[in-house]
N, C-alpha and C. Protein backbone atom coordinates (compact mmCIF):
# COMPACT_ATOMS: atom_id res chain seq x y z
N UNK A 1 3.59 253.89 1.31
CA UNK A 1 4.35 255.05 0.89
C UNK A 1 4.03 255.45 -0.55
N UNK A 2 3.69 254.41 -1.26
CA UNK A 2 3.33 254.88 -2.51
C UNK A 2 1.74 255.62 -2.37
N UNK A 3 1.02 255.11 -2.07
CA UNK A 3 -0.21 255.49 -2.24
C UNK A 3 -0.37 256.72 -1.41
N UNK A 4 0.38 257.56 -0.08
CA UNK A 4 0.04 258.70 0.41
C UNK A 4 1.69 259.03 0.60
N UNK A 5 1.92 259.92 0.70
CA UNK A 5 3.12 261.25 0.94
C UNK A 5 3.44 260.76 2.48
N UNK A 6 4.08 260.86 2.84
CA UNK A 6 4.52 261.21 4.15
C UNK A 6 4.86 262.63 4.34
N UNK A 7 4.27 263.07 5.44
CA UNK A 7 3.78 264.87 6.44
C UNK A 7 5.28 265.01 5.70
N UNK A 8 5.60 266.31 5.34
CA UNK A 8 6.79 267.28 5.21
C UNK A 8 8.06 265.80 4.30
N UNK A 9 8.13 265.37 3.75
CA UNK A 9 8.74 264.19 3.23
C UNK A 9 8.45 264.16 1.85
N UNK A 10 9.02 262.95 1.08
CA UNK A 10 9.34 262.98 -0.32
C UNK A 10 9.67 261.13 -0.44
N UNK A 11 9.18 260.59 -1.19
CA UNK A 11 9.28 259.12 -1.79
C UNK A 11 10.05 258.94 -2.81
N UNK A 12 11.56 258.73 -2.66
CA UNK A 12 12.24 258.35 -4.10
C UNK A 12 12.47 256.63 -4.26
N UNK A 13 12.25 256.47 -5.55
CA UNK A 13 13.37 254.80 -5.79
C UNK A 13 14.22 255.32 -6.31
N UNK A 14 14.93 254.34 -5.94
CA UNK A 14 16.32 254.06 -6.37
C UNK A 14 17.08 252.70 -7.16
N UNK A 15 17.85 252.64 -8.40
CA UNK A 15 18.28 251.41 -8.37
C UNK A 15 18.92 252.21 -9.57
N UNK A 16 20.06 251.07 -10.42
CA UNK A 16 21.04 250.94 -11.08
C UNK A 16 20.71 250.16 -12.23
N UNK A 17 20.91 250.65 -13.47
CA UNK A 17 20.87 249.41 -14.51
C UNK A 17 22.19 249.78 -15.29
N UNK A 18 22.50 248.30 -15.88
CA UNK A 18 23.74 248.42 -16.64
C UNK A 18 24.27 246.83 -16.63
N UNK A 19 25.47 246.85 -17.31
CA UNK A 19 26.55 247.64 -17.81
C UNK A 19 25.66 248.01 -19.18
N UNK A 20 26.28 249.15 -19.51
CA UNK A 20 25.67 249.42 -21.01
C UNK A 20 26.77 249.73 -21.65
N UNK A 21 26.76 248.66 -23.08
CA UNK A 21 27.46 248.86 -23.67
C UNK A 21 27.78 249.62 -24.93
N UNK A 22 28.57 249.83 -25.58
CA UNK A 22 28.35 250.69 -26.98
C UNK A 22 28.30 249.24 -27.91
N UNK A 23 27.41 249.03 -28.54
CA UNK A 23 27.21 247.63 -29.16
C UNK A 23 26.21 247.63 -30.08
N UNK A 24 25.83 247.11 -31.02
CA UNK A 24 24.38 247.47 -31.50
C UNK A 24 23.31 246.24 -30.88
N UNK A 25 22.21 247.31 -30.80
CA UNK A 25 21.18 246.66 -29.76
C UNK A 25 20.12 246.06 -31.27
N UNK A 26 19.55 245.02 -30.73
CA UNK A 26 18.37 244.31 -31.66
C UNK A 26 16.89 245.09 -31.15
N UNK A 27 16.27 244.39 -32.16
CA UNK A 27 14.63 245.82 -31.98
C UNK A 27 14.22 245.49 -32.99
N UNK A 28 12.88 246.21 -33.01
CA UNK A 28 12.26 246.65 -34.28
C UNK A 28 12.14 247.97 -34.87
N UNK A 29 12.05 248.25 -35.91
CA UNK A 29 11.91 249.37 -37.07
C UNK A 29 10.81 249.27 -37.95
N UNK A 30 10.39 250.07 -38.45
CA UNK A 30 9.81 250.11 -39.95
C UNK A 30 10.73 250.09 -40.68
N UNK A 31 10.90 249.52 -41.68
CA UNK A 31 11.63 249.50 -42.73
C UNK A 31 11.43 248.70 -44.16
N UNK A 32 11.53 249.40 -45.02
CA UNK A 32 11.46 248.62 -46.06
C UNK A 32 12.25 247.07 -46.46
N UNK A 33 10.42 246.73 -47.04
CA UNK A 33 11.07 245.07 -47.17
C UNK A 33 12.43 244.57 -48.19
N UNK A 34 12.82 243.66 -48.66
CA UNK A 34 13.77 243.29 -49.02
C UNK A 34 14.78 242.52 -47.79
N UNK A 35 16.36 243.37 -47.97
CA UNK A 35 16.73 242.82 -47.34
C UNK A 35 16.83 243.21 -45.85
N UNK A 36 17.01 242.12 -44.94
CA UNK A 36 17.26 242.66 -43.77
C UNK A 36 17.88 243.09 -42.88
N UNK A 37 17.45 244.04 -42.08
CA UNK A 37 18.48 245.47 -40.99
C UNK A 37 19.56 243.91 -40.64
N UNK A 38 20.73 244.00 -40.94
CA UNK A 38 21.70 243.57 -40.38
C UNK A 38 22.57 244.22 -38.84
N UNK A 39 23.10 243.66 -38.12
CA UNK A 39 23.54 244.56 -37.06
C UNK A 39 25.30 243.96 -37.56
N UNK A 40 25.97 245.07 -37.18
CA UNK A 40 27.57 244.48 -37.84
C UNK A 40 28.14 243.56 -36.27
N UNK A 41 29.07 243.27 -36.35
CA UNK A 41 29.69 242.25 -35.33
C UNK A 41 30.59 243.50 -34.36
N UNK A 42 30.85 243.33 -33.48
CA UNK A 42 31.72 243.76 -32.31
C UNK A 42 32.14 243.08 -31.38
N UNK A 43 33.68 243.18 -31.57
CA UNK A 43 34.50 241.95 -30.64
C UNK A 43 35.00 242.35 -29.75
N UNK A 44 35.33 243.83 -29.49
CA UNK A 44 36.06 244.40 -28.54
C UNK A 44 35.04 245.12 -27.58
N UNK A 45 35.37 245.87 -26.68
CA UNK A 45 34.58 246.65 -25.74
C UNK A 45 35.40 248.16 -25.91
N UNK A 46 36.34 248.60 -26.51
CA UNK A 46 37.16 249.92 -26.26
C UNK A 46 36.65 250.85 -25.57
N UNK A 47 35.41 251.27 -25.28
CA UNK A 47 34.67 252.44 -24.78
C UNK A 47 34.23 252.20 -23.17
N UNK A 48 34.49 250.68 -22.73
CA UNK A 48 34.28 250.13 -21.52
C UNK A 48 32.20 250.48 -21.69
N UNK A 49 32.29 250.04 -20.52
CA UNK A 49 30.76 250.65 -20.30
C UNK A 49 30.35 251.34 -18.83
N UNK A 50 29.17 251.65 -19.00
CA UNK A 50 28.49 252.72 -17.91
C UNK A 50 27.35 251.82 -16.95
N UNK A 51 27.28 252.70 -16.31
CA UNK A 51 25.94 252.32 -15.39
C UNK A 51 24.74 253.52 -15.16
N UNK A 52 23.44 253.08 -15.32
CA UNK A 52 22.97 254.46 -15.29
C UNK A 52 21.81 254.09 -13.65
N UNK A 53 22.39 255.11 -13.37
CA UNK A 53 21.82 255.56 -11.65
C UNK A 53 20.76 256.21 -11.34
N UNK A 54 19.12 255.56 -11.25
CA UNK A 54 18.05 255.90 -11.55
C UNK A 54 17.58 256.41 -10.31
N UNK A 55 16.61 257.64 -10.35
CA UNK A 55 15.64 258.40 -9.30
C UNK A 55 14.45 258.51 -10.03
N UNK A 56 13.50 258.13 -8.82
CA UNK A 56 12.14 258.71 -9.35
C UNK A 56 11.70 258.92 -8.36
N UNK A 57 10.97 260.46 -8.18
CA UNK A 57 10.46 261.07 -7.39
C UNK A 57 8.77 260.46 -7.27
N UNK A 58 8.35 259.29 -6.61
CA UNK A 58 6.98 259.06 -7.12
C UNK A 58 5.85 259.75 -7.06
N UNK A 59 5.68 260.43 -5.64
CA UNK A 59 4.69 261.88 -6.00
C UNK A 59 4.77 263.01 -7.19
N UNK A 60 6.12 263.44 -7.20
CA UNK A 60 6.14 264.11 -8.21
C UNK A 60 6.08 263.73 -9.47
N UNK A 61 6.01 262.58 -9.64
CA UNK A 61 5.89 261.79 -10.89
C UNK A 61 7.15 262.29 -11.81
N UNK A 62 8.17 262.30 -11.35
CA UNK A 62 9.23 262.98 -12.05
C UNK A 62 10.90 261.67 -11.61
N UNK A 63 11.61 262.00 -13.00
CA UNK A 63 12.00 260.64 -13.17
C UNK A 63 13.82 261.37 -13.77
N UNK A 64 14.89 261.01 -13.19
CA UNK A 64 15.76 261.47 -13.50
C UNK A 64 17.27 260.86 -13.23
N UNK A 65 18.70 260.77 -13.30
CA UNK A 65 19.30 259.95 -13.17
C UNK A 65 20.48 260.66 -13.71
N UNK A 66 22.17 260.01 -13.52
CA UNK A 66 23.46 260.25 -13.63
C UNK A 66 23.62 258.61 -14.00
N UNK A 67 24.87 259.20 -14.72
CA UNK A 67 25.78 258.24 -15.25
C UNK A 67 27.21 257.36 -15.13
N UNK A 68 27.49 256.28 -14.68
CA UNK A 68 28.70 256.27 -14.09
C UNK A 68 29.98 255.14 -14.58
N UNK A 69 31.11 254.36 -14.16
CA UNK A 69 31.28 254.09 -14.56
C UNK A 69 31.72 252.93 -14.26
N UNK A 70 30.85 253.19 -13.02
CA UNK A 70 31.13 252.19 -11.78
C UNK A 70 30.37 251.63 -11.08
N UNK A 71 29.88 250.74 -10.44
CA UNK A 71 28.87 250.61 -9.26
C UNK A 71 29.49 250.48 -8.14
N UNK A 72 30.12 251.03 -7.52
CA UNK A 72 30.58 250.78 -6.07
C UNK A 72 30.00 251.31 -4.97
N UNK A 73 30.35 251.72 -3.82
CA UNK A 73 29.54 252.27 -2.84
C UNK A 73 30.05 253.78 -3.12
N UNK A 74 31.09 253.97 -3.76
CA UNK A 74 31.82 255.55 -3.77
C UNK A 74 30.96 256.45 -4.76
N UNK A 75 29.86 255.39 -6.11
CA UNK A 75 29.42 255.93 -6.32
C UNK A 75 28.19 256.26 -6.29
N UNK A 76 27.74 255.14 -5.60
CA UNK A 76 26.01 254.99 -4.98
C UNK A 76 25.87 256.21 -4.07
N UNK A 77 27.33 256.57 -3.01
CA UNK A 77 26.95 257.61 -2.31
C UNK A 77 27.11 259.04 -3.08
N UNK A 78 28.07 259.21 -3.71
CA UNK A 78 27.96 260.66 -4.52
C UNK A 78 26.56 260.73 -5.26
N UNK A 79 26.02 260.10 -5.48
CA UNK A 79 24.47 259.89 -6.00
C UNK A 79 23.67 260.34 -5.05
N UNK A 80 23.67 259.85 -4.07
CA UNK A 80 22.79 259.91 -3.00
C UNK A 80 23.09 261.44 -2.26
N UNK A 81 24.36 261.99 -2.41
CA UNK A 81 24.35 263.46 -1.99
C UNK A 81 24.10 264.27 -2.78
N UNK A 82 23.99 263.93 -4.51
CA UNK A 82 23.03 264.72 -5.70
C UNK A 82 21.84 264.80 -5.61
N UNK A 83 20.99 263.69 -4.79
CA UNK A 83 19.81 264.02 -4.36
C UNK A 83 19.05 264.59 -3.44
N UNK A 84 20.24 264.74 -2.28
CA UNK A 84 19.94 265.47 -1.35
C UNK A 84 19.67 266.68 -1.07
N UNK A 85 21.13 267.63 -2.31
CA UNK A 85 20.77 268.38 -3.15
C UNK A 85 19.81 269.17 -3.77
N UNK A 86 18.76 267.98 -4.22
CA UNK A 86 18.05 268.72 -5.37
C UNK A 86 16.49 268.78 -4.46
N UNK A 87 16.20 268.70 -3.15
CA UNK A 87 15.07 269.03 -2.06
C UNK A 87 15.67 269.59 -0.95
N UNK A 88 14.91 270.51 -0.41
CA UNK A 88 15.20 271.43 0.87
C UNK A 88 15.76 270.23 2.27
N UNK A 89 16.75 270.89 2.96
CA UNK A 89 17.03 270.06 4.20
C UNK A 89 15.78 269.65 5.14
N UNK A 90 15.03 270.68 4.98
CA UNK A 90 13.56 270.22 5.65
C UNK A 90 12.77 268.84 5.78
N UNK A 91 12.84 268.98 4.10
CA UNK A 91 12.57 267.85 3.53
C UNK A 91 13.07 266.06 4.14
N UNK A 92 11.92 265.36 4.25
CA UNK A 92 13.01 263.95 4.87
C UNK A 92 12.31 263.15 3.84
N UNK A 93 14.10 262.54 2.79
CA UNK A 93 13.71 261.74 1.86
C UNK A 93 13.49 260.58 2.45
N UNK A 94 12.45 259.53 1.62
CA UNK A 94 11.63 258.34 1.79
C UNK A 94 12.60 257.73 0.55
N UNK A 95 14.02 257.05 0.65
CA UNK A 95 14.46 256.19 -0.02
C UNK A 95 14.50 255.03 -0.62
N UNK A 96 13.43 254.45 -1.24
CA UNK A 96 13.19 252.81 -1.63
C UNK A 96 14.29 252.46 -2.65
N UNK A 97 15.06 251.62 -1.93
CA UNK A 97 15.92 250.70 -2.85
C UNK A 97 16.76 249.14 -2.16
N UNK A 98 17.30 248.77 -3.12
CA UNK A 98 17.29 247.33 -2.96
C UNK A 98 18.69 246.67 -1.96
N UNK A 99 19.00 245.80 -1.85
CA UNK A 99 19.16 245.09 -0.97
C UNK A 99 21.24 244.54 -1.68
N UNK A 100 21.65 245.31 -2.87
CA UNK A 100 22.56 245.68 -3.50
C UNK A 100 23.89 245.99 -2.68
N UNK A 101 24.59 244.89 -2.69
CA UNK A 101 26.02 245.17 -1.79
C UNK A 101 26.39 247.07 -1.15
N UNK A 102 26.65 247.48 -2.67
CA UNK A 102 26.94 249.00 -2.42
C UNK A 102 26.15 250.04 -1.41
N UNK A 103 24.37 249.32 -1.85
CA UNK A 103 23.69 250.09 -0.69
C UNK A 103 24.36 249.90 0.60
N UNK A 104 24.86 248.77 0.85
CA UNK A 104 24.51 248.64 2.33
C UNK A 104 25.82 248.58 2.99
N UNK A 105 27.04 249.35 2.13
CA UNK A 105 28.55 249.74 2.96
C UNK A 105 28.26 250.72 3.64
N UNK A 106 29.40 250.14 4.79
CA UNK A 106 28.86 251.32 6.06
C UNK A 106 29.42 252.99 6.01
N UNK A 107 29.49 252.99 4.70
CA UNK A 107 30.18 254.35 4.42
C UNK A 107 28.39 255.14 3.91
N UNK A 108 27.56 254.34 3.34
CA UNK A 108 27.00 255.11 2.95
C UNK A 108 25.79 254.89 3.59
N UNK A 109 25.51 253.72 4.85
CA UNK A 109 24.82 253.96 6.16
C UNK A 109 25.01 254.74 6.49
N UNK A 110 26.14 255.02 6.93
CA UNK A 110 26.38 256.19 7.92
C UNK A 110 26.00 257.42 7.53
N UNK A 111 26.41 257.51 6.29
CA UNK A 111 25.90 259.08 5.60
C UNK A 111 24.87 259.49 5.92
N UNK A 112 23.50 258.10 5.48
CA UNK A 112 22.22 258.38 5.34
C UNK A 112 21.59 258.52 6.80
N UNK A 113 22.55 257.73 7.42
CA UNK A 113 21.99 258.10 9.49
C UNK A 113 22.08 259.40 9.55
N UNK A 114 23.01 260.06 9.19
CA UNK A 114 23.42 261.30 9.36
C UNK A 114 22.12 262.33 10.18
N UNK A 115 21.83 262.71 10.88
CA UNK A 115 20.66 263.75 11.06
C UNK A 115 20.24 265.15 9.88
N UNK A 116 21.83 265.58 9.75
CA UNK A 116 21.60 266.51 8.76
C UNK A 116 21.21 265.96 7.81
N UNK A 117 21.38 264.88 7.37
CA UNK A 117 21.23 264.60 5.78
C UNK A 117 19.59 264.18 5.45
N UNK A 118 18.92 263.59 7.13
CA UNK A 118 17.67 263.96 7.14
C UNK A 118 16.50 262.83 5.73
N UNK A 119 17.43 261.35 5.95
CA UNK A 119 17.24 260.91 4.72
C UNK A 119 16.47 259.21 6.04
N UNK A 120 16.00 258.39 4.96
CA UNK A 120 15.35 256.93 5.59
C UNK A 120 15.70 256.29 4.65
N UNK A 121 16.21 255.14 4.81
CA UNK A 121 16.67 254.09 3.62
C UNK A 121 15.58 253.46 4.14
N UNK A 122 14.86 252.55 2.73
CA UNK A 122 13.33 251.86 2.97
C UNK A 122 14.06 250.95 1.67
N UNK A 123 13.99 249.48 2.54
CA UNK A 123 14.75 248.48 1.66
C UNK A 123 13.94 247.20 1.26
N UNK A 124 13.96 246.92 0.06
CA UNK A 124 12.73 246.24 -0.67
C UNK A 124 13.20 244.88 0.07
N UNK A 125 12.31 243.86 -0.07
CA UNK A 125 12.69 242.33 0.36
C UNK A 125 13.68 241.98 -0.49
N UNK A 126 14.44 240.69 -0.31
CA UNK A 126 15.41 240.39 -1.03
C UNK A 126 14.65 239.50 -2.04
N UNK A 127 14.96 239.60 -2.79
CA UNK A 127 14.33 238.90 -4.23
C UNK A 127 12.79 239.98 -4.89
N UNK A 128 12.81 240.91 -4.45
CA UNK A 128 11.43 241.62 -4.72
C UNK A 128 11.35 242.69 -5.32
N UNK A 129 12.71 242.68 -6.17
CA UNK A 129 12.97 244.03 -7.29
C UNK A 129 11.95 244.52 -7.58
N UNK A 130 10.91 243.93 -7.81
CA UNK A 130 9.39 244.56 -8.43
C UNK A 130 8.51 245.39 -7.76
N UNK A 131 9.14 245.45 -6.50
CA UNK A 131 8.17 246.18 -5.79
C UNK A 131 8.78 247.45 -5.57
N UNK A 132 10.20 247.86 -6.09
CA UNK A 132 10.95 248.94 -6.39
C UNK A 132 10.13 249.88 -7.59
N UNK A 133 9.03 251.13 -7.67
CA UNK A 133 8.78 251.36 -8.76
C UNK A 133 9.42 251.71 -9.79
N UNK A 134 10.70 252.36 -9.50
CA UNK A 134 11.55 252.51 -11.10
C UNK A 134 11.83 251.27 -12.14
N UNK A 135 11.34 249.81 -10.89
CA UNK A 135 11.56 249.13 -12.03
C UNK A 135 10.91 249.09 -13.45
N UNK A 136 10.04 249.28 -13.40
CA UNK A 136 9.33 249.82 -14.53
C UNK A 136 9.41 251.00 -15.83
N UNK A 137 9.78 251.90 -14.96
CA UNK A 137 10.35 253.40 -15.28
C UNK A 137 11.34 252.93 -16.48
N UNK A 138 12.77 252.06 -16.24
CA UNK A 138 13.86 251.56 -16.36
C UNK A 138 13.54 250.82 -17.49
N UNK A 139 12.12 249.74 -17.32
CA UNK A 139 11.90 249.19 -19.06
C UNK A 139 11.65 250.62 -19.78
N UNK A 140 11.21 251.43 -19.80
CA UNK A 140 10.47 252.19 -20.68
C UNK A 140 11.35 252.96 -21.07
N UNK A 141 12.97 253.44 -20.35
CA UNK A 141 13.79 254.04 -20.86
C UNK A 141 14.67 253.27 -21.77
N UNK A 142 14.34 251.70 -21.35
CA UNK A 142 15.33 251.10 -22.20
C UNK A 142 14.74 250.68 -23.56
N UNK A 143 13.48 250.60 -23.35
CA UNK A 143 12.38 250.98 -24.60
C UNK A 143 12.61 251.72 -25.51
N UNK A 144 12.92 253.21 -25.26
CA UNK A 144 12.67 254.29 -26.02
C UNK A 144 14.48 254.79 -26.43
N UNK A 145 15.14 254.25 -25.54
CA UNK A 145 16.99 254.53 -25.77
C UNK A 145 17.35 253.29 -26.42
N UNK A 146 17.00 252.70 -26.42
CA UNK A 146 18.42 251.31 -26.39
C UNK A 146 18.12 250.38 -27.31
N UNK A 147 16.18 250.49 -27.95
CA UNK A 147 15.94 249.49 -28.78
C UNK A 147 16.23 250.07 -29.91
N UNK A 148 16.88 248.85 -31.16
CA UNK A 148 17.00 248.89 -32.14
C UNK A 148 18.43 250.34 -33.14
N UNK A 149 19.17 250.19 -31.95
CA UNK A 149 19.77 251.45 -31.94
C UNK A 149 21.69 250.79 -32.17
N UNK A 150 22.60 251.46 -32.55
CA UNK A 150 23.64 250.96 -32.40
C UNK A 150 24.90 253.17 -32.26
N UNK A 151 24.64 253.28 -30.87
CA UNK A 151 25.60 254.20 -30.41
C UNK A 151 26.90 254.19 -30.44
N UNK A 152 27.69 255.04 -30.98
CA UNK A 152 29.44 255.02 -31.52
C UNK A 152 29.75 255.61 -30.15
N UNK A 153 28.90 256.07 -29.06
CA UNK A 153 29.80 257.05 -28.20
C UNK A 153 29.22 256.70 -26.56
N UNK A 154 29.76 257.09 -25.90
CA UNK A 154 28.82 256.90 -24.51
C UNK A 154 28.11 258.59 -24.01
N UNK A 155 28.76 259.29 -24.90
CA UNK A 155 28.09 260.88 -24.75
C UNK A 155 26.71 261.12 -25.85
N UNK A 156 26.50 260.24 -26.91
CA UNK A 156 25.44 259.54 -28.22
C UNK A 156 24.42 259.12 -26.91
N UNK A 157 24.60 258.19 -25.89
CA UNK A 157 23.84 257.35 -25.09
C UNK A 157 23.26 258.04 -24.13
N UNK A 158 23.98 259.00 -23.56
CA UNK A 158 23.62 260.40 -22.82
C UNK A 158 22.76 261.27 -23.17
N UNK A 159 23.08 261.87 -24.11
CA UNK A 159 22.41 262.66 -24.89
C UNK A 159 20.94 261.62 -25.35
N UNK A 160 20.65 260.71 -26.00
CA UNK A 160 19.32 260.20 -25.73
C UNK A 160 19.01 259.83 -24.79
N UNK A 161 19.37 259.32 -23.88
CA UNK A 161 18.61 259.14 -22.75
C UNK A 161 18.10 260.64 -21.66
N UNK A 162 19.11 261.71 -21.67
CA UNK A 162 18.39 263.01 -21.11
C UNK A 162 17.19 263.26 -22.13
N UNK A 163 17.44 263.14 -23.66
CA UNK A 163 16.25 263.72 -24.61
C UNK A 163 14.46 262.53 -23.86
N UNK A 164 15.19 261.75 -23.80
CA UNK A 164 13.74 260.51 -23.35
C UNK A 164 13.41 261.04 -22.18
N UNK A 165 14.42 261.55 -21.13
CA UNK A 165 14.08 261.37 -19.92
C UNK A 165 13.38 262.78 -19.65
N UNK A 166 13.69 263.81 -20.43
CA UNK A 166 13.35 265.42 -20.59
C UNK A 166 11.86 265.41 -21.40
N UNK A 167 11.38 264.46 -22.74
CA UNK A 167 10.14 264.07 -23.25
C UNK A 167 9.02 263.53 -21.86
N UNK A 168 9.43 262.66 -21.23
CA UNK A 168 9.25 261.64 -20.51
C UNK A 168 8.35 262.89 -19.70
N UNK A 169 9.36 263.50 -19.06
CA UNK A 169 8.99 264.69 -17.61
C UNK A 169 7.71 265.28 -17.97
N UNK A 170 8.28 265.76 -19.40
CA UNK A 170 7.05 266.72 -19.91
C UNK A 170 5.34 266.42 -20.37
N UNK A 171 5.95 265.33 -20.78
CA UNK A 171 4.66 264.67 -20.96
C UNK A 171 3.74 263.39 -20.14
N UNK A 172 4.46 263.50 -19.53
CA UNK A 172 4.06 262.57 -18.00
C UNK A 172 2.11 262.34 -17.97
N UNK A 173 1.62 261.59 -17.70
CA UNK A 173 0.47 260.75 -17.65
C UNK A 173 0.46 260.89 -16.04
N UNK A 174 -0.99 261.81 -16.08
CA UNK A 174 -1.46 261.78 -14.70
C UNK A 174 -1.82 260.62 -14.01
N UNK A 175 -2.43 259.48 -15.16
CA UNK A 175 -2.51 258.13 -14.54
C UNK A 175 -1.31 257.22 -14.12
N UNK A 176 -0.54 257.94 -14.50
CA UNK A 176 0.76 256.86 -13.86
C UNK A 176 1.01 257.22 -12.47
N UNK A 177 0.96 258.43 -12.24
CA UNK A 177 1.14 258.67 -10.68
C UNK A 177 0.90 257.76 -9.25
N UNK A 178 -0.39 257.04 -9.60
CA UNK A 178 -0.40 256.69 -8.10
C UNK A 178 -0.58 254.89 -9.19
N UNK A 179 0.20 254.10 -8.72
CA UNK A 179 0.60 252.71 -9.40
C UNK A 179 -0.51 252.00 -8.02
């Protein structure tokens, strides 16, 4: 599925990373020598944390995602009807994702049986996250968001991660396409 399209169809992964917290993250910088980037202490959590709910279209080489605050199945499936969404009913999505409690409540089987919804859940082996391609995708956002950074807000965390993920689209590497 990665290497050719399927006739009239579409190849997404799917998966979840998180919790993310508002915390300051360790990294590197340039910075002048002397003394060193200290990160301050944080004992509490007040802001709770998020989960961020990853798509990547692998033909289209296009890479995109929502934010939540939860991982349950209530919100794996409102996800999964944002994507349904965003390609013609014609269209029959090629779903790769993992083997994750939430995938596999029968609330959001059933959805994806659905005929209208016109969708295939394609479920990685158990232990074989790696063969999920967003896993990858997922270092590189956490690369470019999360290193060396310390966010006051969870709308701060949003806002860079659409700016990475909107850079990302645009400047996309024809060689990454076919992995």
């Amino acid at each position: 599925m990665y290497r050719r399209c399927p006739p009239k169809g579409v190849v997404v992964c799917f998966d979840e990373f998180g919790p993310i917290e508002l915390r300051p993250q360790h990294g590197y910088t340039w910075a002048p020598s002397g003394h060193p980037h200290r990160l301050p202490a944080t004992y509490t959590r007040p802001h709770g944390v998020r989960h961020f709910f990853g798509l990547f279209d692998v033909h289209g080489n296009h890479l995109w995602g929502y934010f939540r605050a939860r991982k349950r199945s209530r919100e794996t499936l409102g996800v999964l009807k944002l994507l349904r969404q965003r390609y013609p009913r014609r269209k029959r999505i090629h779903l790769i994702l993992d083997n994750f409690s939430p995938h596999q409540r029968p609330e959001v089987l059933r959805w994806a049986r659905k005929k209208e919804n016109n969708m295939r859940l394609v479920w990685t082996p158990t232990n074989a996250s790696w063969l999920n391609n967003i896993e990858c995708r997922f270092t590189d956002v956490k690369n470019a968001v999360f290193t060396d950074t310390y966010y006051r807000s969870h709308s701060e965390v949003y806002k860079a991660t659409r700016a990475y993920i909107r850079y990302r689209n645009k400047y996309k590497k024809t060689s990454e396409k076919r992995h």
